[in-house]
C-alpha atoms as a PDB file:
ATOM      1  CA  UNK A   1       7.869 -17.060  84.001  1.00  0.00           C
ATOM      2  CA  UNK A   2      11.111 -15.535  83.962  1.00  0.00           C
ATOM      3  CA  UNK A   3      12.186 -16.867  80.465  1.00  0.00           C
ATOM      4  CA  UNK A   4       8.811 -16.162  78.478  1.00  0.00           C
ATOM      5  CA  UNK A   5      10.033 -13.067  77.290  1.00  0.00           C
ATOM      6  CA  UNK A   6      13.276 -14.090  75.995  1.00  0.00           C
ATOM      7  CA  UNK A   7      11.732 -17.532  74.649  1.00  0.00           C
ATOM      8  CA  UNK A   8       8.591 -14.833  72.648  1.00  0.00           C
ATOM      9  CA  UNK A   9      11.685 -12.258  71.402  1.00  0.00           C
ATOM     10  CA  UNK A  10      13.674 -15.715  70.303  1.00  0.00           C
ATOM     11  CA  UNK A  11      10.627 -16.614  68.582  1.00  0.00           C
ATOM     12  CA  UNK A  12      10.178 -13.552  66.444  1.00  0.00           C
ATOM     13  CA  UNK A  13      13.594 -13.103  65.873  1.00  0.00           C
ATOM     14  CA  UNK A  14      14.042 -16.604  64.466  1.00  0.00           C
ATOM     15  CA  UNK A  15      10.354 -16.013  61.904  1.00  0.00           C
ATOM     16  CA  UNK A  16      12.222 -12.580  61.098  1.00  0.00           C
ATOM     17  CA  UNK A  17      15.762 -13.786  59.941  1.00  0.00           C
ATOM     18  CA  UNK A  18      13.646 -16.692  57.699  1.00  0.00           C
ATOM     19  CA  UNK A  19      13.146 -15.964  54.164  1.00  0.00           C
ATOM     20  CA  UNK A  20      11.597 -17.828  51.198  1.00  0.00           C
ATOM     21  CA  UNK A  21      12.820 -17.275  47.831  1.00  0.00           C
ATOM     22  CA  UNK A  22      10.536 -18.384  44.636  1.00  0.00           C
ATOM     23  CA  UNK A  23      12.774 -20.541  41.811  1.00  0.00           C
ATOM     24  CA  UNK A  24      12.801 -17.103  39.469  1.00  0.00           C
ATOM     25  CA  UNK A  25      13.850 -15.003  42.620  1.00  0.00           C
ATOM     26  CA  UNK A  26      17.445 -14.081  43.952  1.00  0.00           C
ATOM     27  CA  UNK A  27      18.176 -12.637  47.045  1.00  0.00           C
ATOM     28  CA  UNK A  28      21.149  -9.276  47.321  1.00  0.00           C
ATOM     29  CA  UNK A  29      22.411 -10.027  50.662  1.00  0.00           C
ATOM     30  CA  UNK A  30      24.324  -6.866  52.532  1.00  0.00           C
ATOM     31  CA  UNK A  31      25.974  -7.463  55.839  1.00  0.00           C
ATOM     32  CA  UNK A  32      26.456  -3.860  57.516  1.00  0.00           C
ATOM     33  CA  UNK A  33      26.233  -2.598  53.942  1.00  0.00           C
ATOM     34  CA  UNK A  34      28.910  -4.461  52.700  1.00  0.00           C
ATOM     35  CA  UNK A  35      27.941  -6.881  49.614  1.00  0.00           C
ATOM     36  CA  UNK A  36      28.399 -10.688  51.654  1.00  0.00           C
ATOM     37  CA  UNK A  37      26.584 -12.895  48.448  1.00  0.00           C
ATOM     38  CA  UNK A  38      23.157 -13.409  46.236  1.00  0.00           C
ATOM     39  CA  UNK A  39      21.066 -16.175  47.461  1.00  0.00           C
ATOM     40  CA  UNK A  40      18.565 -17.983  46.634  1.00  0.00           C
ATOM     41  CA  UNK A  41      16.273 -19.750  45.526  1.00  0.00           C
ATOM     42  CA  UNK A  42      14.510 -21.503  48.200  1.00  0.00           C
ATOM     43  CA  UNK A  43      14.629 -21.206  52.381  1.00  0.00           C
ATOM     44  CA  UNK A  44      17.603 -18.616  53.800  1.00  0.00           C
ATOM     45  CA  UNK A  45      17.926 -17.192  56.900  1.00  0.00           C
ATOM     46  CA  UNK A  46      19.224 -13.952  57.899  1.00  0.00           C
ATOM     47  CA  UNK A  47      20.206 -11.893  61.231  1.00  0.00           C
ATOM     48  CA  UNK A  48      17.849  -9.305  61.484  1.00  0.00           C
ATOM     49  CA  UNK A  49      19.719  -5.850  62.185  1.00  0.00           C
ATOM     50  CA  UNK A  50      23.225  -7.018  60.572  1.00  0.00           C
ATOM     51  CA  UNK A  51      22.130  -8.154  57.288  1.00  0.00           C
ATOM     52  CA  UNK A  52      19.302  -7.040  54.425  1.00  0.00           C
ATOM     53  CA  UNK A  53      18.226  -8.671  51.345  1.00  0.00           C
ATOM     54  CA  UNK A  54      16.954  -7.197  48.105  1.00  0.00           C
ATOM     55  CA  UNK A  55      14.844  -9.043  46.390  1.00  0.00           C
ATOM     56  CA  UNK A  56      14.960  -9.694  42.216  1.00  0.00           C
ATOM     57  CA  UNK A  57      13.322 -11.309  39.383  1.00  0.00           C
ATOM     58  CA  UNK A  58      14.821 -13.121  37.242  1.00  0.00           C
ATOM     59  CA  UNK A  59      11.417 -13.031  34.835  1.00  0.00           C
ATOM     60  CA  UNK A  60      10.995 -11.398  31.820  1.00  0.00           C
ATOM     61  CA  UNK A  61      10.085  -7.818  31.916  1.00  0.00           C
ATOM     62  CA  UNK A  62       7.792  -6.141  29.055  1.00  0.00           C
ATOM     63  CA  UNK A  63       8.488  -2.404  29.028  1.00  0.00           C
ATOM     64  CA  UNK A  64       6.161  -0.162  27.505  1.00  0.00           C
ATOM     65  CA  UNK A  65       8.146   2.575  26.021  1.00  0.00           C
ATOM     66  CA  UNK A  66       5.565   5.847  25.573  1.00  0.00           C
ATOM     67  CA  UNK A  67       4.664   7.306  22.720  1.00  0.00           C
ATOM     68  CA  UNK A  68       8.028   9.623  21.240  1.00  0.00           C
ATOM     69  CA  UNK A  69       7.470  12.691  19.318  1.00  0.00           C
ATOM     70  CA  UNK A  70      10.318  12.390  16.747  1.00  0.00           C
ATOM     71  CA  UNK A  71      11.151  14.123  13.332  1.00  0.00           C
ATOM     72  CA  UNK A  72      12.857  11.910  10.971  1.00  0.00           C
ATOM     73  CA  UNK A  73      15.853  12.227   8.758  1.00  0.00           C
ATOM     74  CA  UNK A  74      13.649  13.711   5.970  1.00  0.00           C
ATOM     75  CA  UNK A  75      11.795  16.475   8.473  1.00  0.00           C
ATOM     76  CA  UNK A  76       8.647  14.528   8.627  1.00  0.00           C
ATOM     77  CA  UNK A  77       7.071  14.802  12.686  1.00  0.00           C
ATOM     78  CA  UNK A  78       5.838  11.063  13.896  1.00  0.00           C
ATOM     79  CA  UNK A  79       4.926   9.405  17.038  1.00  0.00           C
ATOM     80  CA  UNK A  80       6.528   6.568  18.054  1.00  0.00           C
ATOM     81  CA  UNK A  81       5.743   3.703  20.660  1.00  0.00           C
ATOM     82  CA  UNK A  82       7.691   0.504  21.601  1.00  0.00           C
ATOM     83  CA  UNK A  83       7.955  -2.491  23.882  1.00  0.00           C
ATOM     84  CA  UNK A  84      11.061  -3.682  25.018  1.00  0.00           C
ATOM     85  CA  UNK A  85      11.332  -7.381  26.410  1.00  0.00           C
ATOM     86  CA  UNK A  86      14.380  -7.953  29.120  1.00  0.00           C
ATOM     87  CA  UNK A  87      15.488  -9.920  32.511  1.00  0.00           C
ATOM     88  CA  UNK A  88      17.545  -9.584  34.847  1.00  0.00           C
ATOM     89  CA  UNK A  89      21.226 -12.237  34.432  1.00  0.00           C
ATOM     90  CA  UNK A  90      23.321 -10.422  37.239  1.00  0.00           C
ATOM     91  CA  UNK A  91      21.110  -9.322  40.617  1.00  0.00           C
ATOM     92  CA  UNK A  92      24.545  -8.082  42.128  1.00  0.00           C
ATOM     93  CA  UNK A  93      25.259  -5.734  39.457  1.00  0.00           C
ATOM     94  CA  UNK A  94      21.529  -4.873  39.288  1.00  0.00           C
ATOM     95  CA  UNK A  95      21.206  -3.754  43.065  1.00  0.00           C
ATOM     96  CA  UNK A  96      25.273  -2.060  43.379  1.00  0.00           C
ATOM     97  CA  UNK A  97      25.438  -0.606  40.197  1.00  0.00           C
ATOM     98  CA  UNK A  98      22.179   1.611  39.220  1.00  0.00           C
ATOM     99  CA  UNK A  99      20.036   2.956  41.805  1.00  0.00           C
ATOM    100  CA  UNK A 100      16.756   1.640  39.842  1.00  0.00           C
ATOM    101  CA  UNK A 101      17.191  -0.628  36.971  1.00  0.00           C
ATOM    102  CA  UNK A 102      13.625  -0.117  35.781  1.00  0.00           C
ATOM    103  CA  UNK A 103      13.331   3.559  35.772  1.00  0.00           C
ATOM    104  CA  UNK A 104      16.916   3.634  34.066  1.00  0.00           C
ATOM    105  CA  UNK A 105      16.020   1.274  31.150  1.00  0.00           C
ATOM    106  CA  UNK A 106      12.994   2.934  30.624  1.00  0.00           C
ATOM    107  CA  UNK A 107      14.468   6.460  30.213  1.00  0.00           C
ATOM    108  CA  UNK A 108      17.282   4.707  28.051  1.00  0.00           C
ATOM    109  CA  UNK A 109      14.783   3.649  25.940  1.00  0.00           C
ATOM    110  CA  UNK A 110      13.113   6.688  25.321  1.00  0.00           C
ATOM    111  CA  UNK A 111      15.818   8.780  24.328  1.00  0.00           C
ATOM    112  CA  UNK A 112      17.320   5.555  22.276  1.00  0.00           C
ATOM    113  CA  UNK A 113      14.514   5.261  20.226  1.00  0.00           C
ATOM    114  CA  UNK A 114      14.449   9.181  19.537  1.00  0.00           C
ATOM    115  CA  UNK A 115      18.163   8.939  18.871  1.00  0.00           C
ATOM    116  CA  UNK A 116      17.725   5.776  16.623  1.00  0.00           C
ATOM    117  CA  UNK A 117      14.433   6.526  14.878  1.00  0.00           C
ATOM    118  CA  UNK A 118      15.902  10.145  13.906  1.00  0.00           C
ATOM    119  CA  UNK A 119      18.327   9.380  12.113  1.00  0.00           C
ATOM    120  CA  UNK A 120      16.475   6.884   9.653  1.00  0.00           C
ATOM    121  CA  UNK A 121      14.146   8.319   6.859  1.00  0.00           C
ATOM    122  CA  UNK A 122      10.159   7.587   6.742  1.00  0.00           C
ATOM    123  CA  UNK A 123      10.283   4.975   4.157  1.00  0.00           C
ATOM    124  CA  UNK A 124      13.131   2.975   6.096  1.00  0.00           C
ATOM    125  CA  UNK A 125      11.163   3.365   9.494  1.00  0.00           C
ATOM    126  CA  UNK A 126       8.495   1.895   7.885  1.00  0.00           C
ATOM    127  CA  UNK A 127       9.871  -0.586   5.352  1.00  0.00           C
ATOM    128  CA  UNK A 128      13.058  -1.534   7.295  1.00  0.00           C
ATOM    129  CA  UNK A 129      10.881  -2.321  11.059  1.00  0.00           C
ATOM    130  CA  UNK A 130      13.203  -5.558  11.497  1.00  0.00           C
ATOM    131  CA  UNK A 131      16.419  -3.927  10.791  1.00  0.00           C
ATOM    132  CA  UNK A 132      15.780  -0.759  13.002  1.00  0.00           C
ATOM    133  CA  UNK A 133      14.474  -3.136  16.044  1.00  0.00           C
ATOM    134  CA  UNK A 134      17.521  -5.121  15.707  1.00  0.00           C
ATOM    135  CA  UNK A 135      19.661  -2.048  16.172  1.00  0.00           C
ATOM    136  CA  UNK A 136      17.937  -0.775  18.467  1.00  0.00           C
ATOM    137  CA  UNK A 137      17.852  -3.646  20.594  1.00  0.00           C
ATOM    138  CA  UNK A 138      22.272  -3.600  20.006  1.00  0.00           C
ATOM    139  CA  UNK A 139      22.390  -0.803  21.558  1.00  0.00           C
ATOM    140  CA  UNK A 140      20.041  -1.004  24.295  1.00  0.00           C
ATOM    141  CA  UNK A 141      21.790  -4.466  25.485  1.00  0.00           C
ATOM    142  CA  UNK A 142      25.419  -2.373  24.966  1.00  0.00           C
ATOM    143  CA  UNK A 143      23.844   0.043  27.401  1.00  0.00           C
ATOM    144  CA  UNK A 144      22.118  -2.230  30.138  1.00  0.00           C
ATOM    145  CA  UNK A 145      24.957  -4.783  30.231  1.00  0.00           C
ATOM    146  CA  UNK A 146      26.425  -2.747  33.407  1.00  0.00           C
ATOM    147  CA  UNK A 147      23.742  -2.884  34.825  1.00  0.00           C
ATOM    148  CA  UNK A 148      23.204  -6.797  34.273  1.00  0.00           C
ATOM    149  CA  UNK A 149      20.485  -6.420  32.380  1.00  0.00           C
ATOM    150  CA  UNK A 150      20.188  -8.544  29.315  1.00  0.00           C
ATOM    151  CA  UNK A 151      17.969  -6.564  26.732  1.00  0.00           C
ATOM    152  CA  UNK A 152      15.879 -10.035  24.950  1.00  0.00           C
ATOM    153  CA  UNK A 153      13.929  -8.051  22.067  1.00  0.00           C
ATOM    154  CA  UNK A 154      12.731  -4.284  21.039  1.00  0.00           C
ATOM    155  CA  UNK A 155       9.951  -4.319  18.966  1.00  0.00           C
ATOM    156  CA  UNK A 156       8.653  -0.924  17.107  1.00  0.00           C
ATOM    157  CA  UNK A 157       4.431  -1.139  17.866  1.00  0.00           C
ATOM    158  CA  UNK A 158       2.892   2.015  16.090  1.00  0.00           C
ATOM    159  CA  UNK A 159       3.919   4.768  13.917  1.00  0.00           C
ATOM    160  CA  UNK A 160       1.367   7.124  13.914  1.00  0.00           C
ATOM    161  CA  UNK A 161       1.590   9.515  10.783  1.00  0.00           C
ATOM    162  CA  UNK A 162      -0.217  12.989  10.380  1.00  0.00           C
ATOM    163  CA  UNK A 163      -3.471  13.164   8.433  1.00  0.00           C
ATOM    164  CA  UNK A 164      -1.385  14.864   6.189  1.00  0.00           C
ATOM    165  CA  UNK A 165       1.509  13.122   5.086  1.00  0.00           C
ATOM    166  CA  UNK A 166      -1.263   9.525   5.201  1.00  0.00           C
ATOM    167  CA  UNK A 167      -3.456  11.751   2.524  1.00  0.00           C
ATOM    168  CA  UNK A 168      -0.025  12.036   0.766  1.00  0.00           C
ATOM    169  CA  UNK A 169       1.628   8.552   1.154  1.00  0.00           C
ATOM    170  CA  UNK A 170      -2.263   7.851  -0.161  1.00  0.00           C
ATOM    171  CA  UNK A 171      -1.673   9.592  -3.228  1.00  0.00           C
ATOM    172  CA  UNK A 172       1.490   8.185  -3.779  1.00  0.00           C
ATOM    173  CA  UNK A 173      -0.021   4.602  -3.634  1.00  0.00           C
ATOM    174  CA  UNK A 174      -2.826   5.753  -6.040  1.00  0.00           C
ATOM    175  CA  UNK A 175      -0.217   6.718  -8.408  1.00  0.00           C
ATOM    176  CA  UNK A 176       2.101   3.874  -8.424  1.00  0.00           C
ATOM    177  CA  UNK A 177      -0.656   1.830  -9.292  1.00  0.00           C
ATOM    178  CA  UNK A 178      -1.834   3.346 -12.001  1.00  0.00           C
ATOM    179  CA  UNK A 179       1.865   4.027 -13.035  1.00  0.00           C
ATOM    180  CA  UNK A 180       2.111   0.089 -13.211  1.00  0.00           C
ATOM    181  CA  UNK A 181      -1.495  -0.607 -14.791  1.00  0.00           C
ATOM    182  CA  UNK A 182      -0.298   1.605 -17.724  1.00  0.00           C
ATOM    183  CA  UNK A 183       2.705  -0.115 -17.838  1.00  0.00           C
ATOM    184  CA  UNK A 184       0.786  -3.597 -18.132  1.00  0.00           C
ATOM    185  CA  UNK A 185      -1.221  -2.077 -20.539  1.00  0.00           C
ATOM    186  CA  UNK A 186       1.126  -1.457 -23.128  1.00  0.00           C
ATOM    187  CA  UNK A 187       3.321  -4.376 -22.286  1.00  0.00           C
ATOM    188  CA  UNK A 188      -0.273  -5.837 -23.310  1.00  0.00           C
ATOM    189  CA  UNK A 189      -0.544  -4.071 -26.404  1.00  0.00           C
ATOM    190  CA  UNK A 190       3.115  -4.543 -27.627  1.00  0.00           C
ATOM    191  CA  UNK A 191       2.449  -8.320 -27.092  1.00  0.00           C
ATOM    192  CA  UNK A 192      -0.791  -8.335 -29.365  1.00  0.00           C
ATOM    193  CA  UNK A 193       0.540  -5.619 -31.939  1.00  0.00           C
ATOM    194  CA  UNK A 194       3.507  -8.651 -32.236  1.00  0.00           C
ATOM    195  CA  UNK A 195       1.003 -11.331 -32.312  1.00  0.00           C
ATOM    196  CA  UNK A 196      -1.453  -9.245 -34.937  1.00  0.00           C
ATOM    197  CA  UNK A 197       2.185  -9.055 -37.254  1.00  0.00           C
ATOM    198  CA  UNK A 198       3.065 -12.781 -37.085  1.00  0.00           C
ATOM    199  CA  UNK A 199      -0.760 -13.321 -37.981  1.00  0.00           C
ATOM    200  CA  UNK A 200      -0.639 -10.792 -41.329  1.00  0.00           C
ATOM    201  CA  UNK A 201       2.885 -12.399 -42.551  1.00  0.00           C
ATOM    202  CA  UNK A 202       1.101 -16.031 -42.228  1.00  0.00           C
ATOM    203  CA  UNK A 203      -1.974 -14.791 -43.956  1.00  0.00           C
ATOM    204  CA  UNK A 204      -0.182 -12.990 -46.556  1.00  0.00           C
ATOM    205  CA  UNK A 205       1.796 -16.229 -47.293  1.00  0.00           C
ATOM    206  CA  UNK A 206      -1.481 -18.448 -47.637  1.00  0.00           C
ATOM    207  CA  UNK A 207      -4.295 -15.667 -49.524  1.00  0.00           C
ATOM    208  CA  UNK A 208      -6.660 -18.849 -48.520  1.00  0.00           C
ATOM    209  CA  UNK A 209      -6.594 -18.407 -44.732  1.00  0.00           C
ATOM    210  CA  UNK A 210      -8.350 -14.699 -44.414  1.00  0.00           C
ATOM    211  CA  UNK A 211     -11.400 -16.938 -46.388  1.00  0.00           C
ATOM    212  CA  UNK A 212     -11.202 -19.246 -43.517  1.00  0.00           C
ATOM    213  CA  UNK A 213     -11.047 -16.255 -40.679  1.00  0.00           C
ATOM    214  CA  UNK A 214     -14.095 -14.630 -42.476  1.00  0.00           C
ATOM    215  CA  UNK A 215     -16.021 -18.007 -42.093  1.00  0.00           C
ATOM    216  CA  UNK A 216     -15.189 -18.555 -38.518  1.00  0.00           C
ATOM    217  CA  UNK A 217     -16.339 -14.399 -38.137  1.00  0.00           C
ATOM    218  CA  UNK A 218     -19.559 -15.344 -39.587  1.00  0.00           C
ATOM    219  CA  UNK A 219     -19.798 -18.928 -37.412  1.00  0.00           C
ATOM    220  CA  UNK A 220     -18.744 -16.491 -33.322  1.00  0.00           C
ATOM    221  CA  UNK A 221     -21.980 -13.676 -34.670  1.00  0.00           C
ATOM    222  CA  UNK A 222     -24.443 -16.362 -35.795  1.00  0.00           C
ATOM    223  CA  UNK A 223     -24.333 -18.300 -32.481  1.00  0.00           C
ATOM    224  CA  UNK A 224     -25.039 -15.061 -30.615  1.00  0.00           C
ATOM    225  CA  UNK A 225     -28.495 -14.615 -31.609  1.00  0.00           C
ATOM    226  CA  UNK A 226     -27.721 -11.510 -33.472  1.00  0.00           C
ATOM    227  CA  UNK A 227     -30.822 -10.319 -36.132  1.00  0.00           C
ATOM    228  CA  UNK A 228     -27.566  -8.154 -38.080  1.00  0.00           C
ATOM    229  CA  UNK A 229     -25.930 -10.775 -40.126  1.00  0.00           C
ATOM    230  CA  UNK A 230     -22.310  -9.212 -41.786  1.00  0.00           C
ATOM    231  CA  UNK A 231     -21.179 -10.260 -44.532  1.00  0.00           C
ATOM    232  CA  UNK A 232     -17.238  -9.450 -45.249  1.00  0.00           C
ATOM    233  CA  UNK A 233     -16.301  -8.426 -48.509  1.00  0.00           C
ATOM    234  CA  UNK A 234     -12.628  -8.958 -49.514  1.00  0.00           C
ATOM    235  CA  UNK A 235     -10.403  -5.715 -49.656  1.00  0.00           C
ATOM    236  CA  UNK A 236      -8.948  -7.023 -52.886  1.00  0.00           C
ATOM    237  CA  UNK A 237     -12.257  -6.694 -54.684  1.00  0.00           C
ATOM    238  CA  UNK A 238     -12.790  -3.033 -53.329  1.00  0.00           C
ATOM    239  CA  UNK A 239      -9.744  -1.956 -54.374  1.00  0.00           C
ATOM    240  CA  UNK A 240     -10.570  -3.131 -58.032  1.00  0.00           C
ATOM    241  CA  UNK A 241     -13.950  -1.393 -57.815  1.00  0.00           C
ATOM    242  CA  UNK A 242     -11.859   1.867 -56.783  1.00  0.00           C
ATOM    243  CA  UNK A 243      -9.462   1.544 -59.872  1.00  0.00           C
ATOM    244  CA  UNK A 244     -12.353   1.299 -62.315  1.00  0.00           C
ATOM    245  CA  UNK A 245     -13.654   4.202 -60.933  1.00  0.00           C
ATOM    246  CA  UNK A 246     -10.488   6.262 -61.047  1.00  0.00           C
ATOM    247  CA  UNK A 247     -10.384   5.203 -65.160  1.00  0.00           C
END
């Protein structure tokens, strides 16, 4: 009866220093607070009251980075979310070297994308999304590498613009099309005031083909149904009424 005790303490001593470790998790062993290894994955044991063990993902993370309230390079205010994608490559680095990996990379996040987003004007920020993202995500991974964090992907989600400035980007678009539809326009009638010429020099080399464009004229209005029937009288023949007159 004697040994019970020590055989129940054995017991839950052994279940306490054994640890299971999922294939995407890694285990930051300290041995009186001293760094002894990462472990991992699979079945480790450890010696309960000498060493602890921190455990880490190796997954993907998807950050939400909150909305920022940032003015851009030409004074315009705009909100500005994000989502940045990252894992964790070194646990060691991850446990020793930042006191909380996730809180860190989500304030350097925030005040990157103010920092980053600032500096570019509203057009770029929102004609130039993959270039910005790409720099942003430079400099994030820069940042995080310390930490042994490896930033995957930063992605810019929404820019929210003031009624405003949407009324005015609006009218901007409004104007740039018509701007182009008046351009097409007379590109249109410069191309049929150049066909109309090459059609008068033919017809004033051959007097017989304006007979054969009245004909056709009468042929198009008679197969419409029309009850007006117009008959085209030759500008030759009133200018030689108009000279008689003049005598």
């Amino acid at each position: 009866m004697s040994m019970m005790p020590l055989i129940i303490i054995g017991v839950v001593i052994l279940f306490a220093s054994i640890k299971v470790l999922n294939e995407y998790e890694r285990g930051v062993t300290l041995t009186f607070g001293r760094f002894t290894g990462v472990k991992g994955p699979g079945l480790i044991f450890l010696i309960p009251g000498i060493q602890q063990m921190f455990r880490m993902s190796t997954r993907v993370v998807v950050m939400d980075v909150p909305p920022q309230d940032i003015i851009t390079r030409d004074n315009i205010s705009v909100k500005v979310n994000a989502v940045v994608y990252f894992r964790v490559v070194n646990p060691q680095a991850a446990i020793l070297n930042v006191e909380n990996f996730m809180y860190a990379t989500s304030q350097l996040a925030q005040t990157t994308l103010r920092s980053v987003l600032g500096q570019q004007e509203l057009d770029d920020l929102l004609a130039q999304r993959d270039k910005i993202n790409k720099n942003l995500q430079e400099i994030l991974d820069l940042h995080t590498e310390p930490w042994g964090i490896k930033i995957s992907s930063v992605e810019v989600k929404n820019v929210d613009l003031p009624q405003e400035m949407q009324r005015a980007i609006a009218r901007q678009a409004e104007a740039e099309r018509e701007r182009r539809a008046k351009i097409i326009h007379a590109e249109g009638e410069f191309q049929a005031s150049q066909k109309l010429a090459d059609a008068a020099a033919i017809i004033g080399k051959e007097p017989a083909a304006i007979q054969l464009r009245y004909l056709q004229t009468l042929t198009e209005i008679a197969t419409e149904r029309n009850s007006t029937t117009i008959f085209p009288i030759p500008i030759d023949m009133i200018n030689l009424f108009m000279k008689k007159n003049q005598n």
